[in-house]
Every structure is written in structure tokens, then in C-alpha cells.
PDB file of N, CA and C in Angstrom:
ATOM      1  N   UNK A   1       8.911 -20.038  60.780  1.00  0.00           N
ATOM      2  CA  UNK A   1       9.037 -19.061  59.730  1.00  0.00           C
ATOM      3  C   UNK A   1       8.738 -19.749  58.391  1.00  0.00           C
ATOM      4  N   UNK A   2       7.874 -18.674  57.288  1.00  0.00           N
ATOM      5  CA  UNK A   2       7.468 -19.771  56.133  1.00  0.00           C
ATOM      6  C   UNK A   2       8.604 -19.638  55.255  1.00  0.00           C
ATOM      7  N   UNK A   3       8.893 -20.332  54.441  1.00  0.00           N
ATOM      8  CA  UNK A   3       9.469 -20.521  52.918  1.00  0.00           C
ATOM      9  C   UNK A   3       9.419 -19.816  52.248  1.00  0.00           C
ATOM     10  N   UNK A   4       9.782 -18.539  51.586  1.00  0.00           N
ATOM     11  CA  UNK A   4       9.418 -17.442  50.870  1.00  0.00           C
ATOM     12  C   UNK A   4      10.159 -17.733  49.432  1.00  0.00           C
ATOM     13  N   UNK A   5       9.072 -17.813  48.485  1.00  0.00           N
ATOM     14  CA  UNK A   5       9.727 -18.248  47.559  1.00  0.00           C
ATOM     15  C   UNK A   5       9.914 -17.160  46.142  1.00  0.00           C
ATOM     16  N   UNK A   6      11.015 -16.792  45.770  1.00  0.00           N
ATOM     17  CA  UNK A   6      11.114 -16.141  44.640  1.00  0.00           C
ATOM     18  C   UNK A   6      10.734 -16.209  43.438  1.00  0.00           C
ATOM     19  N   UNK A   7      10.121 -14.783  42.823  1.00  0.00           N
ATOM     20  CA  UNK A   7       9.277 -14.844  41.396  1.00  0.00           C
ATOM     21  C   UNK A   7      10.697 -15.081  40.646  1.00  0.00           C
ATOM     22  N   UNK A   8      10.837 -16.091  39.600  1.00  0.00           N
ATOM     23  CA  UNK A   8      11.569 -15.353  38.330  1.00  0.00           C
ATOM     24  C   UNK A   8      11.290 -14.293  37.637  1.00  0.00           C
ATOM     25  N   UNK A   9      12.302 -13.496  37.580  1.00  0.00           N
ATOM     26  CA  UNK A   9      12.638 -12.140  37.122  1.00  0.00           C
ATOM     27  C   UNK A   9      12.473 -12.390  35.691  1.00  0.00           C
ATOM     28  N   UNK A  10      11.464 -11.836  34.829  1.00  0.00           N
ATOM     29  CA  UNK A  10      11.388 -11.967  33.410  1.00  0.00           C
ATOM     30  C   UNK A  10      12.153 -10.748  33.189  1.00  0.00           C
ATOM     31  N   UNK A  11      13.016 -11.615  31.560  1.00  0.00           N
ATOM     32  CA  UNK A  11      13.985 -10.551  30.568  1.00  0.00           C
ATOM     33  C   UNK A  11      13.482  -9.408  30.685  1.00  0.00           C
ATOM     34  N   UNK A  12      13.697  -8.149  30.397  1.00  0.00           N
ATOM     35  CA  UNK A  12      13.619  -6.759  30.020  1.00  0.00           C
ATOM     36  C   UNK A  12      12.745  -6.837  28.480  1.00  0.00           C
ATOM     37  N   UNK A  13      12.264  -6.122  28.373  1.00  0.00           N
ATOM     38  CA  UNK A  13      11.301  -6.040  26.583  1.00  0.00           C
ATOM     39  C   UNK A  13      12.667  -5.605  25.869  1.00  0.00           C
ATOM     40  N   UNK A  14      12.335  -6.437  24.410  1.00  0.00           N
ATOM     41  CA  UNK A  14      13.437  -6.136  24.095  1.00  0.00           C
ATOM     42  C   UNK A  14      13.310  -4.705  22.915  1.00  0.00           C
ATOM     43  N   UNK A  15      14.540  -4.058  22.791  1.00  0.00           N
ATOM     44  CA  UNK A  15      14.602  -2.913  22.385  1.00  0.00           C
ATOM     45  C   UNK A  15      14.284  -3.220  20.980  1.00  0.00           C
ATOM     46  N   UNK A  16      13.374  -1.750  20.109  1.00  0.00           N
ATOM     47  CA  UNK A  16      13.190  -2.295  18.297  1.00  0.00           C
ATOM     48  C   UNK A  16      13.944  -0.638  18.338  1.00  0.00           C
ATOM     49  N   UNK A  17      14.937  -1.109  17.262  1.00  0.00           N
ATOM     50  CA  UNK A  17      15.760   0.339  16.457  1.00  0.00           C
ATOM     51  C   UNK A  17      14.266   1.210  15.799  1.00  0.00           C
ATOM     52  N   UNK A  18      14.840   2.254  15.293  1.00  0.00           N
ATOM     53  CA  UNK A  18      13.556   2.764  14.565  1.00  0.00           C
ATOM     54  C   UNK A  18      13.918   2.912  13.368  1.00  0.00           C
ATOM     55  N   UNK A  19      13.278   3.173  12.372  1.00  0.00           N
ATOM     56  CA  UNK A  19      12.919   2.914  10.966  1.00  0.00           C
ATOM     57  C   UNK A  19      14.113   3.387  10.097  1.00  0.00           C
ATOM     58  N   UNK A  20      14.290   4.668  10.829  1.00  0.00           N
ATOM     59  CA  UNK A  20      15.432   4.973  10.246  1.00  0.00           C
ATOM     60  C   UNK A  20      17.160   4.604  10.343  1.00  0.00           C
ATOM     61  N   UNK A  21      17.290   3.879  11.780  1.00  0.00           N
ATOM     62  CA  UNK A  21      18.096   3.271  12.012  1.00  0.00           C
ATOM     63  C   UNK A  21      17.896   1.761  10.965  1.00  0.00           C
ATOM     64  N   UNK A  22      17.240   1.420  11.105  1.00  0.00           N
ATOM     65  CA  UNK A  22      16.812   0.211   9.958  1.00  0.00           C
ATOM     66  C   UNK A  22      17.398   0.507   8.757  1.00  0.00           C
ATOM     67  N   UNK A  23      17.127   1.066   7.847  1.00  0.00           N
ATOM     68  CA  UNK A  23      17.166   1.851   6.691  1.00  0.00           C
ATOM     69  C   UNK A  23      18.178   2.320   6.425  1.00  0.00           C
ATOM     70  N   UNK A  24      19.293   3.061   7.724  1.00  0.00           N
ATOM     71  CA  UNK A  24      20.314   3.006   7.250  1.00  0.00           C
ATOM     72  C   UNK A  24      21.477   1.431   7.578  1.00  0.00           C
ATOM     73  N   UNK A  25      21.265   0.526   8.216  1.00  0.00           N
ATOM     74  CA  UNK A  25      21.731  -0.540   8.274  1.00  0.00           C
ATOM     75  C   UNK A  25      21.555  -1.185   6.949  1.00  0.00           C
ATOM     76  N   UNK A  26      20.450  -0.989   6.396  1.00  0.00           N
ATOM     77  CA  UNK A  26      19.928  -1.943   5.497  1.00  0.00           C
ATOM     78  C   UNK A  26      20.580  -1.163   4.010  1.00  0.00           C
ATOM     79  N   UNK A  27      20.820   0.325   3.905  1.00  0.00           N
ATOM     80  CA  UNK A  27      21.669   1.129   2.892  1.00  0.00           C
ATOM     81  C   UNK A  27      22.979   0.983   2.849  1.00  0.00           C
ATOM     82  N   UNK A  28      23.598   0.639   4.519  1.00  0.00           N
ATOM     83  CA  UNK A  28      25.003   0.446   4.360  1.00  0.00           C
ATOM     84  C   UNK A  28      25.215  -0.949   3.550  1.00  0.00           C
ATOM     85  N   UNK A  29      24.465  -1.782   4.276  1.00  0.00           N
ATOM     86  CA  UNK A  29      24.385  -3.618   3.836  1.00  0.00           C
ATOM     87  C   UNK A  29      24.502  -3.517   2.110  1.00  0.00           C
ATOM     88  N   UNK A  30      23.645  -2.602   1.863  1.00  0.00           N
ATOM     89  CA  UNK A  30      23.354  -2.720   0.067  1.00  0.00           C
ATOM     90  C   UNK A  30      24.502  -2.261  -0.394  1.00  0.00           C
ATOM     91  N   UNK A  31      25.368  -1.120   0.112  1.00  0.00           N
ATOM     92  CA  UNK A  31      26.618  -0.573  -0.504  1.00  0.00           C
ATOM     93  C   UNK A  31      27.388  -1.344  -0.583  1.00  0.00           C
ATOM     94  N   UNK A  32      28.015  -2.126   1.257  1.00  0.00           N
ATOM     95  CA  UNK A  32      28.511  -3.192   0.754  1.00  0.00           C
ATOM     96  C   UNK A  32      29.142  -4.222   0.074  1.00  0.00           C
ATOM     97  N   UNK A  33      27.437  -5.245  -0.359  1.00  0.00           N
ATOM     98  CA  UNK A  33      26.999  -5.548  -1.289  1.00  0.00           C
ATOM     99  C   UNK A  33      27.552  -5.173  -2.607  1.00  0.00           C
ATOM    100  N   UNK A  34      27.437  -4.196  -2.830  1.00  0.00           N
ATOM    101  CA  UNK A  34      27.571  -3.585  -3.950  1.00  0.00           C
ATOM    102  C   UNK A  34      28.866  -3.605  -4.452  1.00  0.00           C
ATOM    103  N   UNK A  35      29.534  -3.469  -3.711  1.00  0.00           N
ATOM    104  CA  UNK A  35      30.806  -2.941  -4.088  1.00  0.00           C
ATOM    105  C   UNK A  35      31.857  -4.644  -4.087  1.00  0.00           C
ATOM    106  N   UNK A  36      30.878  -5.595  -3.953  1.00  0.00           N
ATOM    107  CA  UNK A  36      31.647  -7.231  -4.068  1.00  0.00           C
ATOM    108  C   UNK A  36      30.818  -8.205  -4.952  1.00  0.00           C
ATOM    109  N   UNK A  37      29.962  -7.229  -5.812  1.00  0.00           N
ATOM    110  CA  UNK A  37      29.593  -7.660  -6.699  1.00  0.00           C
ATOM    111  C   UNK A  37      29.908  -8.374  -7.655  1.00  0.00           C
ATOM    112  N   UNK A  38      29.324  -9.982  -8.123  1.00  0.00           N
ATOM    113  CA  UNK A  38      30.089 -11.148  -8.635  1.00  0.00           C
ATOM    114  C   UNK A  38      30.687 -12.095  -8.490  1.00  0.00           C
ATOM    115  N   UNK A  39      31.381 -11.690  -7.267  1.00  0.00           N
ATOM    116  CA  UNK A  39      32.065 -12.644  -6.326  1.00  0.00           C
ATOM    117  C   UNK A  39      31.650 -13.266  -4.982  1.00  0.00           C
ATOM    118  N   UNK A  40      30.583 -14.365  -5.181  1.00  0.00           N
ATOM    119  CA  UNK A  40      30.081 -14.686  -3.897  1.00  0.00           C
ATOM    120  C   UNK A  40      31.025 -15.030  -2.797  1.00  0.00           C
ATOM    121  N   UNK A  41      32.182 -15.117  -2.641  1.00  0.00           N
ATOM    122  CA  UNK A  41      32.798 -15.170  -1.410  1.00  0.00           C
ATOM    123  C   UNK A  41      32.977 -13.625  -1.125  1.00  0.00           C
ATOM    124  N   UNK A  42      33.492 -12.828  -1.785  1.00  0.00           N
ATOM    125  CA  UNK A  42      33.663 -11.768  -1.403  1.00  0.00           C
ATOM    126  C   UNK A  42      32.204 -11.089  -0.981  1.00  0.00           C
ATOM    127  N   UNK A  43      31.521 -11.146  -1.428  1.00  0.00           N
ATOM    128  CA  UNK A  43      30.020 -10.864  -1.699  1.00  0.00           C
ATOM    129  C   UNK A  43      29.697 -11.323   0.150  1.00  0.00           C
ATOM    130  N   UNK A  44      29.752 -12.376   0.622  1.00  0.00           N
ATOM    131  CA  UNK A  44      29.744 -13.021   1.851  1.00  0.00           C
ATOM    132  C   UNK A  44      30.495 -12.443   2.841  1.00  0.00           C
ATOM    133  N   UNK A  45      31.867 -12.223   2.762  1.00  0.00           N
ATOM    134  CA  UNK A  45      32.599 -11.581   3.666  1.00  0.00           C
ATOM    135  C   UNK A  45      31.904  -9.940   3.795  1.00  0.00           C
ATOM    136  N   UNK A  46      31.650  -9.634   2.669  1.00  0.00           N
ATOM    137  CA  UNK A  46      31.007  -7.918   2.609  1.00  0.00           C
ATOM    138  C   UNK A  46      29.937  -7.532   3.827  1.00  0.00           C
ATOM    139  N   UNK A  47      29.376  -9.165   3.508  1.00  0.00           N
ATOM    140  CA  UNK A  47      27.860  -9.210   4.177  1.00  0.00           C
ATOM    141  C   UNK A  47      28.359  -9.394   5.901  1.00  0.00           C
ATOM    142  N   UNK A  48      28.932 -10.485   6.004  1.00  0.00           N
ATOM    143  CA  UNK A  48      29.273 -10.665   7.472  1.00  0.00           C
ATOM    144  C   UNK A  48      30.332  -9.509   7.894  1.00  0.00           C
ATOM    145  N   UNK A  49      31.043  -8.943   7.256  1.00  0.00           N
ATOM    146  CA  UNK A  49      31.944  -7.388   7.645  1.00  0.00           C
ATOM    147  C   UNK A  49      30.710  -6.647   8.483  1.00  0.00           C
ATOM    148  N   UNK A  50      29.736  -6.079   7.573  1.00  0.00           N
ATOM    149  CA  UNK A  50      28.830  -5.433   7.879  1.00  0.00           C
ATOM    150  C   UNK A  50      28.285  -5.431   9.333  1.00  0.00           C
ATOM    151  N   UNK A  51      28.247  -6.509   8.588  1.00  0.00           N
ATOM    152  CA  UNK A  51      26.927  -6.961  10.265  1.00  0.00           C
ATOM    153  C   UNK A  51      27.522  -7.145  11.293  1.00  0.00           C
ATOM    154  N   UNK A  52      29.464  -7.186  11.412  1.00  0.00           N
ATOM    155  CA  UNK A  52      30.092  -7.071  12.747  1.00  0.00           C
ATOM    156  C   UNK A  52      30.242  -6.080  13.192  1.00  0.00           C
ATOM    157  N   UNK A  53      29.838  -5.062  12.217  1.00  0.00           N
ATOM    158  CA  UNK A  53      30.047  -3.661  13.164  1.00  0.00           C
ATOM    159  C   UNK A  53      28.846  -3.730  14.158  1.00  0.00           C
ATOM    160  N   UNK A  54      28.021  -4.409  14.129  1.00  0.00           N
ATOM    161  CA  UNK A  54      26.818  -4.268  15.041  1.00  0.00           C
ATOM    162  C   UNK A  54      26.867  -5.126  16.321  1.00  0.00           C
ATOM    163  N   UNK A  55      26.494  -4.595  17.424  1.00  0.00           N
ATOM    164  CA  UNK A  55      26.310  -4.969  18.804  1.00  0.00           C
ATOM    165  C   UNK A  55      25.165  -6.144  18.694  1.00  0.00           C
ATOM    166  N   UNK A  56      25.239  -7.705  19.104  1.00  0.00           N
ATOM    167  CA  UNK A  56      23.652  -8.472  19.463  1.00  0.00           C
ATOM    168  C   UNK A  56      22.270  -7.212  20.143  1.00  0.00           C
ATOM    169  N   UNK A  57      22.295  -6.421  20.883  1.00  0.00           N
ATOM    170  CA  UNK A  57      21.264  -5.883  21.173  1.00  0.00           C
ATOM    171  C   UNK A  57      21.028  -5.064  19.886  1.00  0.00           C
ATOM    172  N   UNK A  58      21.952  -4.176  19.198  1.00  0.00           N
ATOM    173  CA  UNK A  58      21.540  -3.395  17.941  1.00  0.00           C
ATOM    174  C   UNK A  58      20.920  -4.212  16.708  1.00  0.00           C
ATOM    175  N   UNK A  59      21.671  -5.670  16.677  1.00  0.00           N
ATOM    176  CA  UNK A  59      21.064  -6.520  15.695  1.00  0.00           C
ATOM    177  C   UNK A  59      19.837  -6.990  16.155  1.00  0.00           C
ATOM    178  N   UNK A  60      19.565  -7.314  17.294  1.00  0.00           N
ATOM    179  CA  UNK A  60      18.471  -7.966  17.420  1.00  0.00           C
ATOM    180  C   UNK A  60      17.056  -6.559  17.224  1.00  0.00           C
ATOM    181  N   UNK A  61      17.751  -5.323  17.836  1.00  0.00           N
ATOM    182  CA  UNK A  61      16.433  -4.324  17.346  1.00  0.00           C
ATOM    183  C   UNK A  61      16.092  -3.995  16.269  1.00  0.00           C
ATOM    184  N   UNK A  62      17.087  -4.452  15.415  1.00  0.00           N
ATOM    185  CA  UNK A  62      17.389  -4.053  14.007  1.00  0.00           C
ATOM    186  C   UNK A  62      16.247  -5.430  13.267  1.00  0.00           C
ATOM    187  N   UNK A  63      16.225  -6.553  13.903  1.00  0.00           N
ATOM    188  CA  UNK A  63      15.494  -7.478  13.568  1.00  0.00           C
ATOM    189  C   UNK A  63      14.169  -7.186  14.042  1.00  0.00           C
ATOM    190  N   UNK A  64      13.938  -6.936  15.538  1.00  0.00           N
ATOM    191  CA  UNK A  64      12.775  -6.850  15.924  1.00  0.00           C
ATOM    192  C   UNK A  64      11.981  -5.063  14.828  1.00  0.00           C
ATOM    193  N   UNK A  65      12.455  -4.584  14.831  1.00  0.00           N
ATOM    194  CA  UNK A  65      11.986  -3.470  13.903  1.00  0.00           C
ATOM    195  C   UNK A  65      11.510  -3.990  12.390  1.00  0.00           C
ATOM    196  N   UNK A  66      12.512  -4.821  12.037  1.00  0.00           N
ATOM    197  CA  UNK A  66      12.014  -5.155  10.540  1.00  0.00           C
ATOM    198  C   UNK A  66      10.758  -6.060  10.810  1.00  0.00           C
ATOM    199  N   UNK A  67      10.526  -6.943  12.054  1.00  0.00           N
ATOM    200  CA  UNK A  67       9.632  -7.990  11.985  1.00  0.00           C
ATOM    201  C   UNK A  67       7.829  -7.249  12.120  1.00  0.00           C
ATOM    202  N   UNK A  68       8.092  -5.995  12.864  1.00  0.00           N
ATOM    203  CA  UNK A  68       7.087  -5.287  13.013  1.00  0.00           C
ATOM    204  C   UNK A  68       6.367  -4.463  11.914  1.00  0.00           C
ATOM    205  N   UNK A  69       7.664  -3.982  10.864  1.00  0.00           N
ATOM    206  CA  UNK A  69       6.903  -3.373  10.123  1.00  0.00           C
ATOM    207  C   UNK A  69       6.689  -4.255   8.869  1.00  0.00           C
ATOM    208  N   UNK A  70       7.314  -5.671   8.744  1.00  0.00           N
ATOM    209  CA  UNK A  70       7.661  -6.269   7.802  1.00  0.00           C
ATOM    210  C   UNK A  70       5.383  -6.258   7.129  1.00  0.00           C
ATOM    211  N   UNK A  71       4.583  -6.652   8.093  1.00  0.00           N
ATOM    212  CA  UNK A  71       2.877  -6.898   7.276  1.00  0.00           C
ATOM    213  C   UNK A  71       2.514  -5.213   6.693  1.00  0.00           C
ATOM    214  N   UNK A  72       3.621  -4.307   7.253  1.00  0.00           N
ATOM    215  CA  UNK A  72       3.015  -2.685   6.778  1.00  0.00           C
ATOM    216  C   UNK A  72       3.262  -2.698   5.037  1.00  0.00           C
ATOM    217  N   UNK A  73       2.906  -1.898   4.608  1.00  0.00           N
ATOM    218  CA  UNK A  73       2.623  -1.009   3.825  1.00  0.00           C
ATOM    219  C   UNK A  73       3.717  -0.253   3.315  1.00  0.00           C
ATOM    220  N   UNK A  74       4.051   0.166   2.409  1.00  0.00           N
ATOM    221  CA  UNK A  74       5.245   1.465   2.167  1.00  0.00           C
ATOM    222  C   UNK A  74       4.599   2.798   2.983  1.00  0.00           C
ATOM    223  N   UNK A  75       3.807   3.028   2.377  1.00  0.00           N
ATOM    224  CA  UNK A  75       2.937   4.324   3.233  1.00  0.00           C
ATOM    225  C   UNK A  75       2.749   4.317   4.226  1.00  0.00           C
ATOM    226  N   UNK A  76       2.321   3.034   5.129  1.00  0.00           N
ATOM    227  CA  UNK A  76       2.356   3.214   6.420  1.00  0.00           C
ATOM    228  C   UNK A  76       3.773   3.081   7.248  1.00  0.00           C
ATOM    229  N   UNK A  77       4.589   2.541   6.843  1.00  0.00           N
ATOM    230  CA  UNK A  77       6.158   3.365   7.439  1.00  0.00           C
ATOM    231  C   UNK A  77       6.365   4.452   6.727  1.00  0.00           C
ATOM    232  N   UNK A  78       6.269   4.766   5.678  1.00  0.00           N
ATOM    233  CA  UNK A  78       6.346   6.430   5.550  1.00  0.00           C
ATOM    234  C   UNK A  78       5.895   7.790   6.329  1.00  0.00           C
ATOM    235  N   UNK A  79       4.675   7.084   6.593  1.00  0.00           N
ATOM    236  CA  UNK A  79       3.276   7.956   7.387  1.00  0.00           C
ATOM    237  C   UNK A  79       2.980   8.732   6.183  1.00  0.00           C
ATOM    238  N   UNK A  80       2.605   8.470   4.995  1.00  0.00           N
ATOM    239  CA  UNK A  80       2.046   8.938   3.760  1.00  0.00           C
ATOM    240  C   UNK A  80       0.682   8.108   3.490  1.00  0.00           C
ATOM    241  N   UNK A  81      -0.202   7.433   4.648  1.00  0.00           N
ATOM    242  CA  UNK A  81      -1.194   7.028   4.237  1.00  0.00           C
ATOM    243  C   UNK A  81      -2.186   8.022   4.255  1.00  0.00           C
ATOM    244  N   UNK A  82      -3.126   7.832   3.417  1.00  0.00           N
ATOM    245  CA  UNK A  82      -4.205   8.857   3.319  1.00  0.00           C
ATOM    246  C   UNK A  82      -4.945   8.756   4.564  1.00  0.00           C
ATOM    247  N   UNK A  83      -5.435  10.319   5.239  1.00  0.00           N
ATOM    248  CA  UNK A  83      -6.558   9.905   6.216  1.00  0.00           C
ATOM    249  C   UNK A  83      -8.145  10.146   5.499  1.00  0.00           C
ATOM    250  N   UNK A  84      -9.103   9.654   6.445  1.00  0.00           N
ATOM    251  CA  UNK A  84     -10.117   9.767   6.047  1.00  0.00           C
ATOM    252  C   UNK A  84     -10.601  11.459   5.779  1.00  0.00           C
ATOM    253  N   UNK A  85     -11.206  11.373   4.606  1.00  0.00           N
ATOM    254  CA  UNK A  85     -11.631  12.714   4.318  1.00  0.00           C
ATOM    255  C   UNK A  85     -10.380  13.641   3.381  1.00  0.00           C
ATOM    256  N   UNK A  86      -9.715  12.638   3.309  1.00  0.00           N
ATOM    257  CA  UNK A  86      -8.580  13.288   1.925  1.00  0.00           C
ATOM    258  C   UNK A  86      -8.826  12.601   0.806  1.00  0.00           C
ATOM    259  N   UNK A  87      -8.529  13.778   0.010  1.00  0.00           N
ATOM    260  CA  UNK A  87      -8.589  13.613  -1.493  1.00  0.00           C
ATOM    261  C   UNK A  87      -7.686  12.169  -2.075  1.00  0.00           C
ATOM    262  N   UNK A  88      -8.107  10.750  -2.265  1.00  0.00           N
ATOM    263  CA  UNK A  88      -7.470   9.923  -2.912  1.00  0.00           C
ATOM    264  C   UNK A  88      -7.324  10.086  -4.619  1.00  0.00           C
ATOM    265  N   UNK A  89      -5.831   9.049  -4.960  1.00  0.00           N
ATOM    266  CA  UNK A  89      -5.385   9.168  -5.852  1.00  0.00           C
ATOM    267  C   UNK A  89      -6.208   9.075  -6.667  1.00  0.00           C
ATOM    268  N   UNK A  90      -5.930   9.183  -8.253  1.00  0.00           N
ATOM    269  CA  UNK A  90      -6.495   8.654  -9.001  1.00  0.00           C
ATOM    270  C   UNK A  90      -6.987   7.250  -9.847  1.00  0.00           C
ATOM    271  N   UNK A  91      -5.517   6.233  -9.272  1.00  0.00           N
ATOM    272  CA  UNK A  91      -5.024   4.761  -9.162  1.00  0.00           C
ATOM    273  C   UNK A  91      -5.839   4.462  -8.148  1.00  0.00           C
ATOM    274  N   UNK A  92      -5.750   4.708  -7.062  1.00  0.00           N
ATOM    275  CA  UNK A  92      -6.847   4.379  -5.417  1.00  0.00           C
ATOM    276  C   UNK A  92      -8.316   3.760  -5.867  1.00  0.00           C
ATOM    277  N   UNK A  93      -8.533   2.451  -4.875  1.00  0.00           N
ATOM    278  CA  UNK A  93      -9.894   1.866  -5.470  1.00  0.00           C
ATOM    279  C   UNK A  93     -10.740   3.081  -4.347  1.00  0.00           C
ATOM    280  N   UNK A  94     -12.050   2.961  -4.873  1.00  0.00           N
ATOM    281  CA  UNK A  94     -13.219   3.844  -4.225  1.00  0.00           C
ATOM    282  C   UNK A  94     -13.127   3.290  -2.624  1.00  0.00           C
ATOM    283  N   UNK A  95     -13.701   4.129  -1.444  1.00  0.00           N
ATOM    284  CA  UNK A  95     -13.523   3.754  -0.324  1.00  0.00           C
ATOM    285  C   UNK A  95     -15.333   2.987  -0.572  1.00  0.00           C
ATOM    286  N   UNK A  96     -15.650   2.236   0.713  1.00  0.00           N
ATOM    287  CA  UNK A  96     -16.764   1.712   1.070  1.00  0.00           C
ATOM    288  C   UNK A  96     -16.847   0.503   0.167  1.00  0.00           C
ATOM    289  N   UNK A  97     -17.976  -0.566   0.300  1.00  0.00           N
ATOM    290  CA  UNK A  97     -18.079  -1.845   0.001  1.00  0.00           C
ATOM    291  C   UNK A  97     -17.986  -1.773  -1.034  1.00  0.00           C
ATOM    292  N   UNK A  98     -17.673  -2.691  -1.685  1.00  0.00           N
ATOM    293  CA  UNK A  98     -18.002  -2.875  -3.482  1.00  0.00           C
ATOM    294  C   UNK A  98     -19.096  -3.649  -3.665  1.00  0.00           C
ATOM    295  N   UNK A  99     -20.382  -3.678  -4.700  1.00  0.00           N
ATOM    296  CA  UNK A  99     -21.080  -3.865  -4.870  1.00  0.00           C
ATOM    297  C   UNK A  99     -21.226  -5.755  -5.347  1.00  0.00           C
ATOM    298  N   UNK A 100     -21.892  -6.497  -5.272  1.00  0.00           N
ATOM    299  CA  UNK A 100     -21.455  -7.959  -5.180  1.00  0.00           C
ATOM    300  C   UNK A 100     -22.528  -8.123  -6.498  1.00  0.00           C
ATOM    301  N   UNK A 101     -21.503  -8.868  -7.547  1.00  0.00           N
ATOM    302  CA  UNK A 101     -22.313  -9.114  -8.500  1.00  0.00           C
ATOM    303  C   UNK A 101     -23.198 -10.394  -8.374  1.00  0.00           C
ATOM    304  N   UNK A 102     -24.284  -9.950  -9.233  1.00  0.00           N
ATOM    305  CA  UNK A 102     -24.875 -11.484  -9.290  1.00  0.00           C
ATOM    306  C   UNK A 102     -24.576 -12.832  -9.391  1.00  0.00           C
ATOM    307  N   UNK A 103     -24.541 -14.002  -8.753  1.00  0.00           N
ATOM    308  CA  UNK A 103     -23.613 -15.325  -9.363  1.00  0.00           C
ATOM    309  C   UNK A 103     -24.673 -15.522 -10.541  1.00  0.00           C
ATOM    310  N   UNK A 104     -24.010 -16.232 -10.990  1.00  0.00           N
ATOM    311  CA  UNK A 104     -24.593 -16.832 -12.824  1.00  0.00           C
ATOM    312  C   UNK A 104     -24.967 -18.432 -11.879  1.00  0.00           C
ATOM    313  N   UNK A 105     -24.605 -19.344 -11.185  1.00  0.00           N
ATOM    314  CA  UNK A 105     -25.478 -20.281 -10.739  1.00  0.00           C
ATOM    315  C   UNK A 105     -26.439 -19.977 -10.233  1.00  0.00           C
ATOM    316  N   UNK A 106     -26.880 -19.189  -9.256  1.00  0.00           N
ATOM    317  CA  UNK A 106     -28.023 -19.248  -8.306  1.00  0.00           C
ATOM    318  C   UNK A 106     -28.633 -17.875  -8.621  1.00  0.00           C
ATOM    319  N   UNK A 107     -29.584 -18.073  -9.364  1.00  0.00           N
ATOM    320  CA  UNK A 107     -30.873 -16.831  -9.846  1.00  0.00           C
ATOM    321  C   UNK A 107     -32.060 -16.638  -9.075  1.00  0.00           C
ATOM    322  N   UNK A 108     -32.651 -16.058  -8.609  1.00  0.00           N
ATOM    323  CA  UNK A 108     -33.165 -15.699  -7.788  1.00  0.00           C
ATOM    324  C   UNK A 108     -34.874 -15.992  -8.520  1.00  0.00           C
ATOM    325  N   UNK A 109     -35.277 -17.390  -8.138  1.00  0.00           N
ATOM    326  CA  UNK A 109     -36.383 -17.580  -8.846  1.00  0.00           C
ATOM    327  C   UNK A 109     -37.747 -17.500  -7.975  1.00  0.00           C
ATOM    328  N   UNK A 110     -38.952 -17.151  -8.476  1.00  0.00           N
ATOM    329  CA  UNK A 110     -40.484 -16.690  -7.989  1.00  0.00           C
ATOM    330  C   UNK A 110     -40.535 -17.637  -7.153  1.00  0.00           C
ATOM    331  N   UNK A 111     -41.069 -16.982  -5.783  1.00  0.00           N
ATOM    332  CA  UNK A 111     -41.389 -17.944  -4.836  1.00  0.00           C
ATOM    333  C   UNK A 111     -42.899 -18.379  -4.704  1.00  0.00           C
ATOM    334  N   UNK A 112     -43.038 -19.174  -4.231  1.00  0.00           N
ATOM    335  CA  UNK A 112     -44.453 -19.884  -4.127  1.00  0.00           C
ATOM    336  C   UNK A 112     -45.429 -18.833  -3.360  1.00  0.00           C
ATOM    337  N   UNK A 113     -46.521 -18.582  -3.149  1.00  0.00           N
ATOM    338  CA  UNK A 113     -47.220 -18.267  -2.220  1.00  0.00           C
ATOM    339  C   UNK A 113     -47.977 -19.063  -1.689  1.00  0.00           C
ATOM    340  N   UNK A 114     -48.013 -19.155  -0.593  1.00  0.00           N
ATOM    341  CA  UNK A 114     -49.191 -19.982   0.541  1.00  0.00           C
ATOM    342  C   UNK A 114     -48.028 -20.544   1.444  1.00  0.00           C
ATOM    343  N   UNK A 115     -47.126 -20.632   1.636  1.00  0.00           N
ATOM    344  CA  UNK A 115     -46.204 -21.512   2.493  1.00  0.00           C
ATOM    345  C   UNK A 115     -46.000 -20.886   3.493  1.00  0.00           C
TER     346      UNK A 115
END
């Protein structure tokens, strides 16, 4: 009879809170905060109070959520980005390439003919 050997069982994916769960963790944290204002020990205890109301799996989604949206955009966690074919702001740069100015070193001088 052969040797049958067992796969390791990889972790479960881990869970990300959603934006709004974020947001309000991150509103309670600021109240907090707020309210131990001046007093960095108290200021500290406010902070670690907080964050014991939370479960390791809620903190860690609460982390993995911020790490995902942390390269976005305001608008793109809002879902207020413009799509194509809408009217942009008036602040908004023009869509498509921008035009490349001339360099001031390298001028574009008459080429020889016969070569």
C-alpha cells in the first residue's frame, strides 16, 4: 500500500469590512480621540479603549479594507468618479494626451540630402 501524503490546508481568504464599516470605526476612533484631547495618556487609553471593542478578525478586515482602498482616490471610494462621456468639471484637466512641448536643447535641424 503507497504512502498517501497530505496537502496542507491553506488559511481561509481573509475577510475586508466594507467602506462603510471602515468609516464608521475610523468616526468612532476620531470621537474618541476627541474627547481626550491634550492629554496624551489619556489620548492613548481613548485610542486602545476603542480598538478593544473590536474582534482580531474585525480588526484585521478593518485593516485589510483600508490597505485596499488606501492607492484610491476620494471619488473612487465614493463611486463619484466621472464615466466616460460625462460632462467634466470645470477644475478637471482635458481628457486625451497633452501635447509635448518642444525641448529648448534639441532643435530639429535640416538634414543632409544624399545619405
Amino acid at each position: 500500500m503507497a504512502l498517501r501524503t497530505r496537502k496542507p490546508t491553506s488559511p481561509p481568504p481573509p475577510l475586508r469590512a466594507s467602506r462603510d464599516e471602515l468609516n464608521a470605526f475610523l468616526d468612532g476612533l476620531q470621537a474618541a480621540q476627541a474627547e481626550a484631547a491634550g492629554d496624551s495618556t489619556k489620548l492613548r487609553t481613548a485610542t486602545l479603549a476603542h480598538i478593544a471593542k473590536y474582534s482580531l478578525p474585525e480588526l484585521q478586515g478593518l485593516i485589510g479594507r483600508a490597505y485596499v482602498d488606501a492607492p484610491k482616490s476620494a471619488s473612487q471610494k465614493l463611486g463619484t468618479m466621472p464615466k466616460d462621456g460625462e460632462p467634466r468639471g470645470e477644475g478637471d484637466p482635458p481628457k486625451g494626451p497633452r501635447p509635448r512641448a518642444p525641448s529648448a536643447k534639441r532643435q530639429a535641424s535640416p538634414r543632409r540630402k544624399g545619405r
